[in-house]
Protein backbone atom coordinates (compact mmCIF):
# COMPACT_ATOMS: atom_id res chain seq x y z
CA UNK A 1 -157.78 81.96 -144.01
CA UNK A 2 -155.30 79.72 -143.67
CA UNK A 3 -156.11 75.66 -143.41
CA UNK A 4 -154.77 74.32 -139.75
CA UNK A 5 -154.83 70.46 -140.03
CA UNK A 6 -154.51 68.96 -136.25
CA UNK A 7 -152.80 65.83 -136.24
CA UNK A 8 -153.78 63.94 -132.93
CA UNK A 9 -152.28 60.73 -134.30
CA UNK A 10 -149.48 61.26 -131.21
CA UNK A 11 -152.06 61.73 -128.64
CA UNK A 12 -154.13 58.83 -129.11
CA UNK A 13 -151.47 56.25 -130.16
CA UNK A 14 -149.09 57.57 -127.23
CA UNK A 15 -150.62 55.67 -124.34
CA UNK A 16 -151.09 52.53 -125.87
CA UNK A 17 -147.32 52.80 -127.71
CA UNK A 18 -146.40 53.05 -123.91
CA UNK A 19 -147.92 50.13 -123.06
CA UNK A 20 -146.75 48.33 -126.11
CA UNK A 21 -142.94 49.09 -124.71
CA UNK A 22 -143.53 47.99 -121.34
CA UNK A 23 -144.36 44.69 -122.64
CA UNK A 24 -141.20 44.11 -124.46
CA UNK A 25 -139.37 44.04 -120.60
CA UNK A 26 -141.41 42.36 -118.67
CA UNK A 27 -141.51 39.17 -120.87
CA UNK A 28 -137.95 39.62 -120.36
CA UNK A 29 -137.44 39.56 -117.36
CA UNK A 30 -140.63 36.76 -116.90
CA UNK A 31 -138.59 34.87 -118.96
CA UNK A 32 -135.03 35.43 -118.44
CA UNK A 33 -134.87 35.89 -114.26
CA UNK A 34 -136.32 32.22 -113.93
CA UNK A 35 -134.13 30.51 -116.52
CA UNK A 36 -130.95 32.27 -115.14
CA UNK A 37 -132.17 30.54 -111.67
CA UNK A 38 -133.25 27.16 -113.00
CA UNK A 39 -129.15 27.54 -115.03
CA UNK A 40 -128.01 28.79 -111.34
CA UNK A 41 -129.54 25.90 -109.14
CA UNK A 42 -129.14 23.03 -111.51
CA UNK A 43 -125.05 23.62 -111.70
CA UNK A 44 -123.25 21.33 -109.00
CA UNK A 45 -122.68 23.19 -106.00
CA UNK A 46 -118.74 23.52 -104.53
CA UNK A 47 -117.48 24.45 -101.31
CA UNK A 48 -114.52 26.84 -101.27
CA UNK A 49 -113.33 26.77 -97.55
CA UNK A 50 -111.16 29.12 -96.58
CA UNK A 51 -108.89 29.46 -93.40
CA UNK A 52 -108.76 30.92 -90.57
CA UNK A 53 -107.56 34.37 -91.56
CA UNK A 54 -108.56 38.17 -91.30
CA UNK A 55 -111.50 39.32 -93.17
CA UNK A 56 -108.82 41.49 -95.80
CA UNK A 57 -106.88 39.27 -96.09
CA UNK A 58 -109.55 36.50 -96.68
CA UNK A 59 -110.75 39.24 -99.51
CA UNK A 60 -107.67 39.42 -101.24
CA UNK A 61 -107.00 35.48 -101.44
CA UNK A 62 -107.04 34.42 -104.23
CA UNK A 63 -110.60 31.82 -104.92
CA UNK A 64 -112.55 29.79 -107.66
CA UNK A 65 -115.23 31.43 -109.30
CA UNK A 66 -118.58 32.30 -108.19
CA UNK A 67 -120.30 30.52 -111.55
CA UNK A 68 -119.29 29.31 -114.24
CA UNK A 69 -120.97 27.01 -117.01
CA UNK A 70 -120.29 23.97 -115.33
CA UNK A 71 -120.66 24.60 -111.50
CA UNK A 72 -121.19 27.69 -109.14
CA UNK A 73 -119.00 28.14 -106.02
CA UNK A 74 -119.92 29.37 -102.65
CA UNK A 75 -117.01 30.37 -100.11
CA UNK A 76 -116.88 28.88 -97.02
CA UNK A 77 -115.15 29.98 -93.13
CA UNK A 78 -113.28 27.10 -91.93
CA UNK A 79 -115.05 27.96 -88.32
CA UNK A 80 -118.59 28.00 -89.38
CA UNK A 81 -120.81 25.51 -88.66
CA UNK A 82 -122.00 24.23 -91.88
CA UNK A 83 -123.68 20.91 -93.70
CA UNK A 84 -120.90 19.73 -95.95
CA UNK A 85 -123.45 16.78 -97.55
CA UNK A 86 -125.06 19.51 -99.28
CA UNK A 87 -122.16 20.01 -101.37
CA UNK A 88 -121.12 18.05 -104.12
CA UNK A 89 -117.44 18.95 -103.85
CA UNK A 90 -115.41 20.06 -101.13
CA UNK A 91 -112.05 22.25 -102.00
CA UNK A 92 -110.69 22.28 -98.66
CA UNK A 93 -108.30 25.06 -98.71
CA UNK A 94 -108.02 24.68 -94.27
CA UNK A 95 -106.30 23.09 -91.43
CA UNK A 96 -109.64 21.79 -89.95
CA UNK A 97 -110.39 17.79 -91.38
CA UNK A 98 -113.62 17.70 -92.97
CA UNK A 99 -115.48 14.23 -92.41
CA UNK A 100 -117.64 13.86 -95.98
CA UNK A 101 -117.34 12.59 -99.79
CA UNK A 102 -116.08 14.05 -102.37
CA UNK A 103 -113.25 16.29 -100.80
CA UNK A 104 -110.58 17.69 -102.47
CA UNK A 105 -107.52 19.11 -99.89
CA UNK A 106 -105.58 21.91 -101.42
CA UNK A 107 -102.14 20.65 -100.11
CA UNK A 108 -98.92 23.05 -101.16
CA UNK A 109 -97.42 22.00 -103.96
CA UNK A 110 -94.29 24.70 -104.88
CA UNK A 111 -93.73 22.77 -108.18
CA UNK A 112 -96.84 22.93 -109.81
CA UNK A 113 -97.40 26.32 -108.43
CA UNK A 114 -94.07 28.00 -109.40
CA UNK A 115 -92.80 26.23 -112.40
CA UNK A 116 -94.82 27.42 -114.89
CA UNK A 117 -93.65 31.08 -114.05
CA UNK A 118 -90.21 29.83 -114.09
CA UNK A 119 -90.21 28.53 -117.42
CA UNK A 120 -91.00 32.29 -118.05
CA UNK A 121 -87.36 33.03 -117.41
CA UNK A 122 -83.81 32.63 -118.12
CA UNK A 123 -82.56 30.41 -115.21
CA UNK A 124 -79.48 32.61 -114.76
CA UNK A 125 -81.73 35.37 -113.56
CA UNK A 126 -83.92 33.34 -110.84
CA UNK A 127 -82.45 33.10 -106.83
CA UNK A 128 -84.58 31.06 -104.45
CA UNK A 129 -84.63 31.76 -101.29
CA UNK A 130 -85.33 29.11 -98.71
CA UNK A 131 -86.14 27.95 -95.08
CA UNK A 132 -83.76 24.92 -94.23
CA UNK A 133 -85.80 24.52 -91.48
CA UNK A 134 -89.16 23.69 -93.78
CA UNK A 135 -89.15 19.87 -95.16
CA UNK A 136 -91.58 20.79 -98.14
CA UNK A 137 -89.41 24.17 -99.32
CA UNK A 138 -85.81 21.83 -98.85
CA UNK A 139 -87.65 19.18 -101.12
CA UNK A 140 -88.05 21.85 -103.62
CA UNK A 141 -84.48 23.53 -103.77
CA UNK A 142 -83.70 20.17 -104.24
CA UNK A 143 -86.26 19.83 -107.13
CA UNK A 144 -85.06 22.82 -108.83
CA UNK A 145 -81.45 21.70 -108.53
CA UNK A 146 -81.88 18.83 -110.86
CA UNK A 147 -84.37 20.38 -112.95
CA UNK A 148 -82.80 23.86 -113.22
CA UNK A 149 -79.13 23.84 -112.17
CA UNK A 150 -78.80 27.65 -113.92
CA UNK A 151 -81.34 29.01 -110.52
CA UNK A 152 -79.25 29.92 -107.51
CA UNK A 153 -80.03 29.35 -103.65
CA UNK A 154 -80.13 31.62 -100.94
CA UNK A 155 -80.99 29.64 -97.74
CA UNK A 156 -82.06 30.94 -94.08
CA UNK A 157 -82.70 28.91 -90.88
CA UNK A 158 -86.36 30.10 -90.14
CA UNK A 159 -86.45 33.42 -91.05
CA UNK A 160 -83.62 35.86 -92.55
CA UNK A 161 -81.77 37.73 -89.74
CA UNK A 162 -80.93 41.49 -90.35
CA UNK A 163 -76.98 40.68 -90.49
CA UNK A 164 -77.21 38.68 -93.56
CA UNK A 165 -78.96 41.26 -95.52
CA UNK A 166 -75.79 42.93 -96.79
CA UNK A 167 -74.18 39.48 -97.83
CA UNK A 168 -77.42 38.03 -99.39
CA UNK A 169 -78.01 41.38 -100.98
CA UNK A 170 -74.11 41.11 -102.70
CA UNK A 171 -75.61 38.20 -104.04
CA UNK A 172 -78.67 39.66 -106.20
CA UNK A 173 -77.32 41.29 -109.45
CA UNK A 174 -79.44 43.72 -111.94
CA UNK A 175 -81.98 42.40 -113.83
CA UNK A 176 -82.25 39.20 -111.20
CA UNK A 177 -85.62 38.05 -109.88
CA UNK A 178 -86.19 36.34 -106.64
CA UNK A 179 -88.67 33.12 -106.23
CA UNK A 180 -89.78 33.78 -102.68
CA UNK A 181 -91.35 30.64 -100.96
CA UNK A 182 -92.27 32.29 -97.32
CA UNK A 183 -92.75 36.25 -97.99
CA UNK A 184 -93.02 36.68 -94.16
CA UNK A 185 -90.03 35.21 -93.26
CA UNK A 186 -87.85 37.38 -95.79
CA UNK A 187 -90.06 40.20 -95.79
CA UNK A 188 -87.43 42.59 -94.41
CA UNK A 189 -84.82 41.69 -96.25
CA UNK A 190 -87.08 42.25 -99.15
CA UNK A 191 -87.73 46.00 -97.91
CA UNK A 192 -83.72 46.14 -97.52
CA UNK A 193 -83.26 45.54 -101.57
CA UNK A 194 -85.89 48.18 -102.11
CA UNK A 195 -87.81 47.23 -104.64
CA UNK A 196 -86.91 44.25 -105.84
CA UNK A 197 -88.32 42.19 -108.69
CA UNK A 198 -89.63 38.63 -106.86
CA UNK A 199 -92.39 36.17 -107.38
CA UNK A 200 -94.67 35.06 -104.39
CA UNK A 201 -97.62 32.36 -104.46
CA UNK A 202 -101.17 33.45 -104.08
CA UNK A 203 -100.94 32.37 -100.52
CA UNK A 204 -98.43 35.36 -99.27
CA UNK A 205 -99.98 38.11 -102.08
CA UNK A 206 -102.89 38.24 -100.55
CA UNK A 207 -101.27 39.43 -97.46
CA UNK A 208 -98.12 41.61 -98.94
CA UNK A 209 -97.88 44.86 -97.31
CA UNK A 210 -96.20 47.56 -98.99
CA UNK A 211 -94.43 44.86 -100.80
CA UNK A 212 -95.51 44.21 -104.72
CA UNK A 213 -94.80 41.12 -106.21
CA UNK A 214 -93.37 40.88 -110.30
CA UNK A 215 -95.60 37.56 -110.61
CA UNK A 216 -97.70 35.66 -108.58
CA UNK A 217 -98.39 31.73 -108.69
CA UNK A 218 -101.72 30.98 -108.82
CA UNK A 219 -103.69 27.49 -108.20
CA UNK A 220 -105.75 26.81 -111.77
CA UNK A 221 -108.74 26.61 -109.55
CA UNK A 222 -111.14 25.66 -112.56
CA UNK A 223 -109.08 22.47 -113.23
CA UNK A 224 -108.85 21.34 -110.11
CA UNK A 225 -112.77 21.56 -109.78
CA UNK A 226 -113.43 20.16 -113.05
CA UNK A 227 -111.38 17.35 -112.87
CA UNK A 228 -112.70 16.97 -109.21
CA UNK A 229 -116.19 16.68 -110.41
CA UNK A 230 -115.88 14.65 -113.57
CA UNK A 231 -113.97 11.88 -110.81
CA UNK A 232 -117.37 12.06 -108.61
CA UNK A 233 -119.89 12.22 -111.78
CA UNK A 234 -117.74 9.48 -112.57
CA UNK A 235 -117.91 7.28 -109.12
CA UNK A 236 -122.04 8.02 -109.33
């Protein structure tokens, strides 16, 4: 007769091994959910506030982030009613004037938001192409004139008419990339070159359509916070 040794070791340690695994989680999560939201609620709190655009596009602009080590972000319509004294900085990124402290508005700056891409390229490549009509995109041809003689101009009165696509077009060579300032006012002619290699700002990528952009210029939306809220920690 053969010996059968039973080994119930399994069933009696099995429930309480259970148990013993369960715990492991919820100290976890007893632990870890509340400091995440004491980390959360203790970071100064910024106002992102958008304008008054279409939900898409709105979705594809381009926007600080949500949280970061040093301050969390909530996004803001320009049209809803909100308490701005709640906030300890304001990025106003609208048309509407926001009566508070501590406000930072996003004015366009071509400069600071194109240069650094340009210094990407050879000059001899880059064309802007500009509104004579528009003060702030003159200022800048001008800009780039002094500072970059090798870019060439292509300027428009307003928006590019469909008879000077073919003589703007026997401008652009192979291998030439196009700094476009106001993608809606040269957005056909951009469709006439099919497929041509251009660089838009954030503003005007968020609402290309059909159109895809080489490079996009992009605010450095951490810095400008930072440096926003070390001048109010600062003021305190």
């Amino acid at each position: 007769m053969v010996n059968m040794i039973v080994d119930f070791s399994f069933s009696v340690m099995h429930p309480f091994g259970m148990r013993k695994k369960l715990v492991y989680p919820i100290i976890f999560v007893l632990v870890f959910v509340p400091a995440v939201c004491v980390f959360y609620f203790t970071r100064p709190l910024v106002a992102f506030v958008c304008p008054d655009a279409g939900k898409e596009y709105l979705s594809r602009l381009d926007k600080p982030a949500p949280i970061c080590l040093d301050y969390r972000t909530v996004v803001v319509k320009a049209w809803e009613d909100v308490d701005f004294d709640k906030f300890d900085l304001i990025i106003n990124h609208s048309e509407i004037g926001i009566q508070g402290k501590n406000i930072y508005n996003v004015d366009y700056d071509p400069a600071s938001l194109f240069c650094p891409i340009i210094d990407e390229y050879q000059q001899e490549n880059l064309i802007l192409l500009y509104d004579l009509q528009d003060d702030v995109e003159c200022s800048f041809a001008e800009y780039l004139g002094k500072e970059y003689p090798g870019i060439r101009h292509i300027s428009y009165n307003g928006s590019m008419d469909n008879v000077d696509y073919a003589v703007n077009g026997s401008k652009i060579e192979t291998g030439d990339v196009l700094i476009v300032l106001d993608a809606s006012a040269v957005a056909g002619f951009l469709r006439y070159l099919d497929s041509p290699r251009f660089i838009v700002d954030y503003i005007d990528a968020a609402g290309l359509d059909g159109l895809e952009a080489e490079k996009i210029a992009f605010v450095d939306w951490d810095y400008v916070i930072r440096s926003n809220l070390k001048t109010v920690q600062e003021g305190a």
